[in-house]
PDB file of N, CA and C in Angstrom:
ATOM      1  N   UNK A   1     109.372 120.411  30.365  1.00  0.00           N
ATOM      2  CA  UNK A   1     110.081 119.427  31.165  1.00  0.00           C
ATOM      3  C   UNK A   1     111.382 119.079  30.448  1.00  0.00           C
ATOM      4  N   UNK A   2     112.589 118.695  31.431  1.00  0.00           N
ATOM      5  CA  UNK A   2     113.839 118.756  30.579  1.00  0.00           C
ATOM      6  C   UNK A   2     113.570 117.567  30.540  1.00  0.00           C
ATOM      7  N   UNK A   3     115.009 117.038  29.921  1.00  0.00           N
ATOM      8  CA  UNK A   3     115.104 115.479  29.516  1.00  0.00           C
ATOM      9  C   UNK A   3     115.842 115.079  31.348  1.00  0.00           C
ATOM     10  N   UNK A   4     116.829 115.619  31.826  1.00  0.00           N
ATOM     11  CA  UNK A   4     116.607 114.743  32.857  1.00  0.00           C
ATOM     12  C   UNK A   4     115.543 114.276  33.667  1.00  0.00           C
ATOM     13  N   UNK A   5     114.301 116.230  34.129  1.00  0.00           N
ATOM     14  CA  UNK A   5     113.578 115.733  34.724  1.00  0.00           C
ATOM     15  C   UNK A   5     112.446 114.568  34.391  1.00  0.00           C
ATOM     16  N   UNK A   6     112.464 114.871  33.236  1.00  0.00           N
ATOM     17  CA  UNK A   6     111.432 113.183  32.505  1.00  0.00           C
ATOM     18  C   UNK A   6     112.356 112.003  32.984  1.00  0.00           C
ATOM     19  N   UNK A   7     113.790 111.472  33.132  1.00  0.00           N
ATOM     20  CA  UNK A   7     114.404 110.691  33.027  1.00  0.00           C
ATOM     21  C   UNK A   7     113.826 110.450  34.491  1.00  0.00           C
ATOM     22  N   UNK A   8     113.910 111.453  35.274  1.00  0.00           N
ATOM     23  CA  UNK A   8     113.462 111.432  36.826  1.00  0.00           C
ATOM     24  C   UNK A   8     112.082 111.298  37.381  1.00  0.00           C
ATOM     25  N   UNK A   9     111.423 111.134  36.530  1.00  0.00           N
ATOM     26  CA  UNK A   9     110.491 111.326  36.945  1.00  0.00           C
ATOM     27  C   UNK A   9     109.430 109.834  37.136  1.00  0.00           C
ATOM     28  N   UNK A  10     109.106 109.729  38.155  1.00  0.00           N
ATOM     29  CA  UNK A  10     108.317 108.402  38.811  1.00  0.00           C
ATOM     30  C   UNK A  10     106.814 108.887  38.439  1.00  0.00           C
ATOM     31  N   UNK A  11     106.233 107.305  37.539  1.00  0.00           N
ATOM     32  CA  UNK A  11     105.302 107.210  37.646  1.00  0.00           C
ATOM     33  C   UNK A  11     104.350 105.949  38.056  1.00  0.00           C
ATOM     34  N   UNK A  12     103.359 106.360  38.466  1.00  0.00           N
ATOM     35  CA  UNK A  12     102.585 104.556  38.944  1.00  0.00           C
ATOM     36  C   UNK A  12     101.886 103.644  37.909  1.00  0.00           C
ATOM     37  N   UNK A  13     102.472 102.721  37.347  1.00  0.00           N
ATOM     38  CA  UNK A  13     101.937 101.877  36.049  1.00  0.00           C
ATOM     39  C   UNK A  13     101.514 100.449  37.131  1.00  0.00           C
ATOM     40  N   UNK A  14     100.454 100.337  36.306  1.00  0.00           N
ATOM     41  CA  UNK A  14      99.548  98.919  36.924  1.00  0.00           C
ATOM     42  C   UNK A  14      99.355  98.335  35.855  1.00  0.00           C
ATOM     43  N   UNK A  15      99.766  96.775  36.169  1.00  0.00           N
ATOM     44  CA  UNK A  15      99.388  95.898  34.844  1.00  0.00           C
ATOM     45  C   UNK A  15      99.326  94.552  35.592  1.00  0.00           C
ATOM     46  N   UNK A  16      98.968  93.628  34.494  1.00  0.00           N
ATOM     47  CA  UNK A  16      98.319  92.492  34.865  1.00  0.00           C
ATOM     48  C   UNK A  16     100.327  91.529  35.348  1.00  0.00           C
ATOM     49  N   UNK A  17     100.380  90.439  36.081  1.00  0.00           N
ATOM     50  CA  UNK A  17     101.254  89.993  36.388  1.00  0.00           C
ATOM     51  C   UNK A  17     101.845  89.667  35.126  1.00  0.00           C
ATOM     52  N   UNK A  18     100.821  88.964  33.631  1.00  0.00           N
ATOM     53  CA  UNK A  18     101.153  88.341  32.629  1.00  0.00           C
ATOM     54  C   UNK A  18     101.588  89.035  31.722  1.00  0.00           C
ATOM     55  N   UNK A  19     101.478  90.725  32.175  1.00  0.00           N
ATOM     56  CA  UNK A  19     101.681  91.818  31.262  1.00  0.00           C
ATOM     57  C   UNK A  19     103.573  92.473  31.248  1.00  0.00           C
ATOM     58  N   UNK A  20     103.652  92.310  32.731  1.00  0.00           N
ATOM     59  CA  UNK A  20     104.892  92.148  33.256  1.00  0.00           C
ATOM     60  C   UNK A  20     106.113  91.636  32.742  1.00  0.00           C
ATOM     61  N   UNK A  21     105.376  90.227  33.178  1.00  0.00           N
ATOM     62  CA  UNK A  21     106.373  88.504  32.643  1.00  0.00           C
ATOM     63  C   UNK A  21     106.373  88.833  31.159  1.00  0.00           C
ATOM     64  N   UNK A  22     105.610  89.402  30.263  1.00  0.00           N
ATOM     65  CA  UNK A  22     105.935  89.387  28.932  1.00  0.00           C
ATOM     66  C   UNK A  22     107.166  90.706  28.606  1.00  0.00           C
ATOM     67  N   UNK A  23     106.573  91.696  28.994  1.00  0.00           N
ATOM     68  CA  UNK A  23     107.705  92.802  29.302  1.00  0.00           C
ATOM     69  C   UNK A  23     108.705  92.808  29.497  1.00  0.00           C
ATOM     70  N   UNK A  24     108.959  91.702  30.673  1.00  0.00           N
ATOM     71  CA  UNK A  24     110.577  91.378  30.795  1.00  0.00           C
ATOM     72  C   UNK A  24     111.046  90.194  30.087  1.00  0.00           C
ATOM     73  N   UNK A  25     109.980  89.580  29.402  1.00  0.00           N
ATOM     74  CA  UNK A  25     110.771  88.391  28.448  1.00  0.00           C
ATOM     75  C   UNK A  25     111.359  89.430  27.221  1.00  0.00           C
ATOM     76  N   UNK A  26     110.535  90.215  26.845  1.00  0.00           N
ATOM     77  CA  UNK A  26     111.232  90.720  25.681  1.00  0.00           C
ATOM     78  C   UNK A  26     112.415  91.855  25.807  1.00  0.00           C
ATOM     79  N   UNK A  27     111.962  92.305  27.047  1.00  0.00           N
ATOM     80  CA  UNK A  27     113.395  93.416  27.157  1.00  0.00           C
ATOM     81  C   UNK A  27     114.381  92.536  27.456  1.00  0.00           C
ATOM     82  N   UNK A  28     114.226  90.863  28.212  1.00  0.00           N
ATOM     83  CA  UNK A  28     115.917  90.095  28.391  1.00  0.00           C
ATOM     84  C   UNK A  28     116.370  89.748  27.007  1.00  0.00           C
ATOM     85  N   UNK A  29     116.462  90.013  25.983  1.00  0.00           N
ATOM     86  CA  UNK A  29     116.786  89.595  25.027  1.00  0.00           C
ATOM     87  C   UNK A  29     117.907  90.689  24.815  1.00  0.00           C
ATOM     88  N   UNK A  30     117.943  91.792  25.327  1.00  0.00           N
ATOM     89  CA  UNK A  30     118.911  92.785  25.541  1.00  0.00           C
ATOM     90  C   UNK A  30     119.971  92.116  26.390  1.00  0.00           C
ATOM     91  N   UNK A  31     121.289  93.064  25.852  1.00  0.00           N
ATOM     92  CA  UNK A  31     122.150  92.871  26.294  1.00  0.00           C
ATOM     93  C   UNK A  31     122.205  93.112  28.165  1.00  0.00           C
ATOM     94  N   UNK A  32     122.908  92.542  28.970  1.00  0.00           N
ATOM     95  CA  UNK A  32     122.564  92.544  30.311  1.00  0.00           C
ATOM     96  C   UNK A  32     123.031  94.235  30.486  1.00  0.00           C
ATOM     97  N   UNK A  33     124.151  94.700  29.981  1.00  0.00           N
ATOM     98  CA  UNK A  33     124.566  95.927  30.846  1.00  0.00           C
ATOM     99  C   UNK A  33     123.375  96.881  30.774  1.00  0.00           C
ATOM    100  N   UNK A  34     122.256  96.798  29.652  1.00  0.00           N
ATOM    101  CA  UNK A  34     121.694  97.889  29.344  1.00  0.00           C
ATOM    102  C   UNK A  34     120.357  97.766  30.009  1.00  0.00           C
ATOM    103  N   UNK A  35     119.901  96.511  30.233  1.00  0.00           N
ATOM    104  CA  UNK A  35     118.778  95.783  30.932  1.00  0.00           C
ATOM    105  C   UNK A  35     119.088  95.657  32.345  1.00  0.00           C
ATOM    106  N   UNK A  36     119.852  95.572  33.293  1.00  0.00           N
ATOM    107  CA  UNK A  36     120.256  95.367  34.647  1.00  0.00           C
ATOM    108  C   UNK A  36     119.402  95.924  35.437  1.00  0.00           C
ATOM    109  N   UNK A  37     119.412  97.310  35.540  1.00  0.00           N
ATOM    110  CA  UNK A  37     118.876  98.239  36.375  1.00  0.00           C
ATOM    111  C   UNK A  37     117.690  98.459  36.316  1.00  0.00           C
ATOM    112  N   UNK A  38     116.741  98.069  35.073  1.00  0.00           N
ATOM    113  CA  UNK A  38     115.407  97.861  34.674  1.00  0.00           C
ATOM    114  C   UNK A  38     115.017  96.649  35.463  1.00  0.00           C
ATOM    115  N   UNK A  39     115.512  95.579  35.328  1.00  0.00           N
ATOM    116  CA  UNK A  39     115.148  94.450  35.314  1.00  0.00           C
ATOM    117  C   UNK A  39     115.106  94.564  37.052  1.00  0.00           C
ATOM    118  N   UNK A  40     116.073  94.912  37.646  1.00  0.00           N
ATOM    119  CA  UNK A  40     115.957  95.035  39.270  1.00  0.00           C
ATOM    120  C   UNK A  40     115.014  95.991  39.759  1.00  0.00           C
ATOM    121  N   UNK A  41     114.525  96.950  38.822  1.00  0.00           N
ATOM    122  CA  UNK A  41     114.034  98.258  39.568  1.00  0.00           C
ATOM    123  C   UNK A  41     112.420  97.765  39.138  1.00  0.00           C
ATOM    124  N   UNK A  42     112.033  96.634  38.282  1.00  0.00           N
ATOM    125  CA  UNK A  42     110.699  95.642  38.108  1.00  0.00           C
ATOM    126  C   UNK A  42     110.737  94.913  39.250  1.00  0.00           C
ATOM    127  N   UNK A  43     111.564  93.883  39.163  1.00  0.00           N
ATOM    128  CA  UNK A  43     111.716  92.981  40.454  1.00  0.00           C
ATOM    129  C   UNK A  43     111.567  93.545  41.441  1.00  0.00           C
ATOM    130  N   UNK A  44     111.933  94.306  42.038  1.00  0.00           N
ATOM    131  CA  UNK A  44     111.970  95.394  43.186  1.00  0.00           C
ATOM    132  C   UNK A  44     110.513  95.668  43.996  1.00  0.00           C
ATOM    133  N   UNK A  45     109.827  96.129  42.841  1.00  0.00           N
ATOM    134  CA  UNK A  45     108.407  96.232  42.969  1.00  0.00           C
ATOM    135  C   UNK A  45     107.443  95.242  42.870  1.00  0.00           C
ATOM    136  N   UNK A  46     107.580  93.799  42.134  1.00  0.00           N
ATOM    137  CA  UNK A  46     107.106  93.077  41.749  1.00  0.00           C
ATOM    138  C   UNK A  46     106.962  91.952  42.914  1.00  0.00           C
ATOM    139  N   UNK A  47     108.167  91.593  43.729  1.00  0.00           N
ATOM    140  CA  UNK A  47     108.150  90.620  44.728  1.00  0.00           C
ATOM    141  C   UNK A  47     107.393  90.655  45.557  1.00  0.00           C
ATOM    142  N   UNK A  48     107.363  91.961  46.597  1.00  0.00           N
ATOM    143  CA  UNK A  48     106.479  92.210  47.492  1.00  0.00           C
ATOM    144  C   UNK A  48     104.987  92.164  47.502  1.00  0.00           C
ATOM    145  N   UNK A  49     104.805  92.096  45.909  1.00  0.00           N
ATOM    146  CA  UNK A  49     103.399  91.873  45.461  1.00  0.00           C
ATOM    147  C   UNK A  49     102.713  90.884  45.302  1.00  0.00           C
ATOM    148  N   UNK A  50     103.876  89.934  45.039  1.00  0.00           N
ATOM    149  CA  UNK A  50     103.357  88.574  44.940  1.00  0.00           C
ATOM    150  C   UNK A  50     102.522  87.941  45.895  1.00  0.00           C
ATOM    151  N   UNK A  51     101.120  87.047  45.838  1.00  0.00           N
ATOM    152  CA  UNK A  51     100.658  86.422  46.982  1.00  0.00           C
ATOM    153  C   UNK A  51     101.497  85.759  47.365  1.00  0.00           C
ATOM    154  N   UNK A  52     101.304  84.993  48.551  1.00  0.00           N
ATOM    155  CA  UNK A  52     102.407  83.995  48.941  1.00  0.00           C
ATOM    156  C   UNK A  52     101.326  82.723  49.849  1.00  0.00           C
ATOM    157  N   UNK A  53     101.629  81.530  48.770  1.00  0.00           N
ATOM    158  CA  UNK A  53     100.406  80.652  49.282  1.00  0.00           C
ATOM    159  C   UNK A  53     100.905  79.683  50.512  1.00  0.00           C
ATOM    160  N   UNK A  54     100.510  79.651  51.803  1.00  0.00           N
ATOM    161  CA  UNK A  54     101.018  79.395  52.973  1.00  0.00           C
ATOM    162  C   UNK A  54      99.796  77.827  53.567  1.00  0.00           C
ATOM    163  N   UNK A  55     100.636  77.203  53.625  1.00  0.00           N
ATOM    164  CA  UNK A  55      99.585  75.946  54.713  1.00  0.00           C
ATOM    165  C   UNK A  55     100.490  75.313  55.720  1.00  0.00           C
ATOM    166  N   UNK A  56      99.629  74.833  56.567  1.00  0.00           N
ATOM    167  CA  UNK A  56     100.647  74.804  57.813  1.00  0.00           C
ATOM    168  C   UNK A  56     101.647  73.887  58.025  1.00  0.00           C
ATOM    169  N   UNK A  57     101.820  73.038  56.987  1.00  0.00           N
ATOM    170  CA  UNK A  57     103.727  72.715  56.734  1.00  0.00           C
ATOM    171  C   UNK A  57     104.326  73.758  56.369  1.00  0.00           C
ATOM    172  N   UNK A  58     103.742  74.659  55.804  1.00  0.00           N
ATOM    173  CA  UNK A  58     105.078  75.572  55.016  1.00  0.00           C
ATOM    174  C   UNK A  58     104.676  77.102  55.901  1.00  0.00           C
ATOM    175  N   UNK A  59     104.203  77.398  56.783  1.00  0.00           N
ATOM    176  CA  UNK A  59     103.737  78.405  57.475  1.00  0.00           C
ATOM    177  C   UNK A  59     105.198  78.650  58.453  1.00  0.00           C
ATOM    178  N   UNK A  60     105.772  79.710  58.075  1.00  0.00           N
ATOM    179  CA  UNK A  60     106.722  80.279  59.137  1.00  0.00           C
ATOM    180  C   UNK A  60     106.695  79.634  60.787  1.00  0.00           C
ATOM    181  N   UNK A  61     107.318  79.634  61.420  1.00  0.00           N
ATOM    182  CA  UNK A  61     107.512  78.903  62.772  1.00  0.00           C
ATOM    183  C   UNK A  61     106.895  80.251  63.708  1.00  0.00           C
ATOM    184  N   UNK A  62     107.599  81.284  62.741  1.00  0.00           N
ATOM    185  CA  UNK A  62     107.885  82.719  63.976  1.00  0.00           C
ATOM    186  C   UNK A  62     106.320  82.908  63.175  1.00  0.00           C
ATOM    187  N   UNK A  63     105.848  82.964  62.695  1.00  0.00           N
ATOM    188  CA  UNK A  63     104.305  83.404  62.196  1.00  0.00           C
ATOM    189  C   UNK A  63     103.326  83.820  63.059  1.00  0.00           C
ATOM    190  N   UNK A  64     102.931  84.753  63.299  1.00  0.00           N
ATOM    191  CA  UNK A  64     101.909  85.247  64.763  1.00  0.00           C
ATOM    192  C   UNK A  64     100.580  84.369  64.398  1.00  0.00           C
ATOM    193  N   UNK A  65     100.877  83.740  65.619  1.00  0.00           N
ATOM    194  CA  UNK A  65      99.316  83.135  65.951  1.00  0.00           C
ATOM    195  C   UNK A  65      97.763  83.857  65.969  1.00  0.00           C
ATOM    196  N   UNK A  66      96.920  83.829  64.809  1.00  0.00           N
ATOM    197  CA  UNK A  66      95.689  83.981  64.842  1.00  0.00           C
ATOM    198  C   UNK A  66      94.140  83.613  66.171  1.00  0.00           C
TER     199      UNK A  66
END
């Protein structure tokens, strides 16, 4: 395998949320230009994952009725 295709190459890592949040505490200690694209390409994946705790004050308007 060359070095780009390793550079290219996607893999699926699973970790705990707290495993994450520590991950990116210690890589922000880097300078931003070199951390940017890491830090978005975590986030990226990370948001959509999040639960999202909903009660019916805070329940979307447009929310499909059950």
């Amino acid at each position: 395998m060359t070095e780009q295709e390793r550079q290219n190459t996607e893999i699926i890592l699973k970790l705990p949320l707290g495993a994450v949040d520590a991950m990116v505490n210690i890589i922000a200690d880097r300078p931003y230009k070199q951390i940017a694209g890491l830090i978005e390409s975590i986030r990226a994946q990370v948001i959509p994952q999040m639960p999202v705790a909903t009660t019916p004050e805070t329940e979307p308007e447009d929310a499909p009725v059950q």
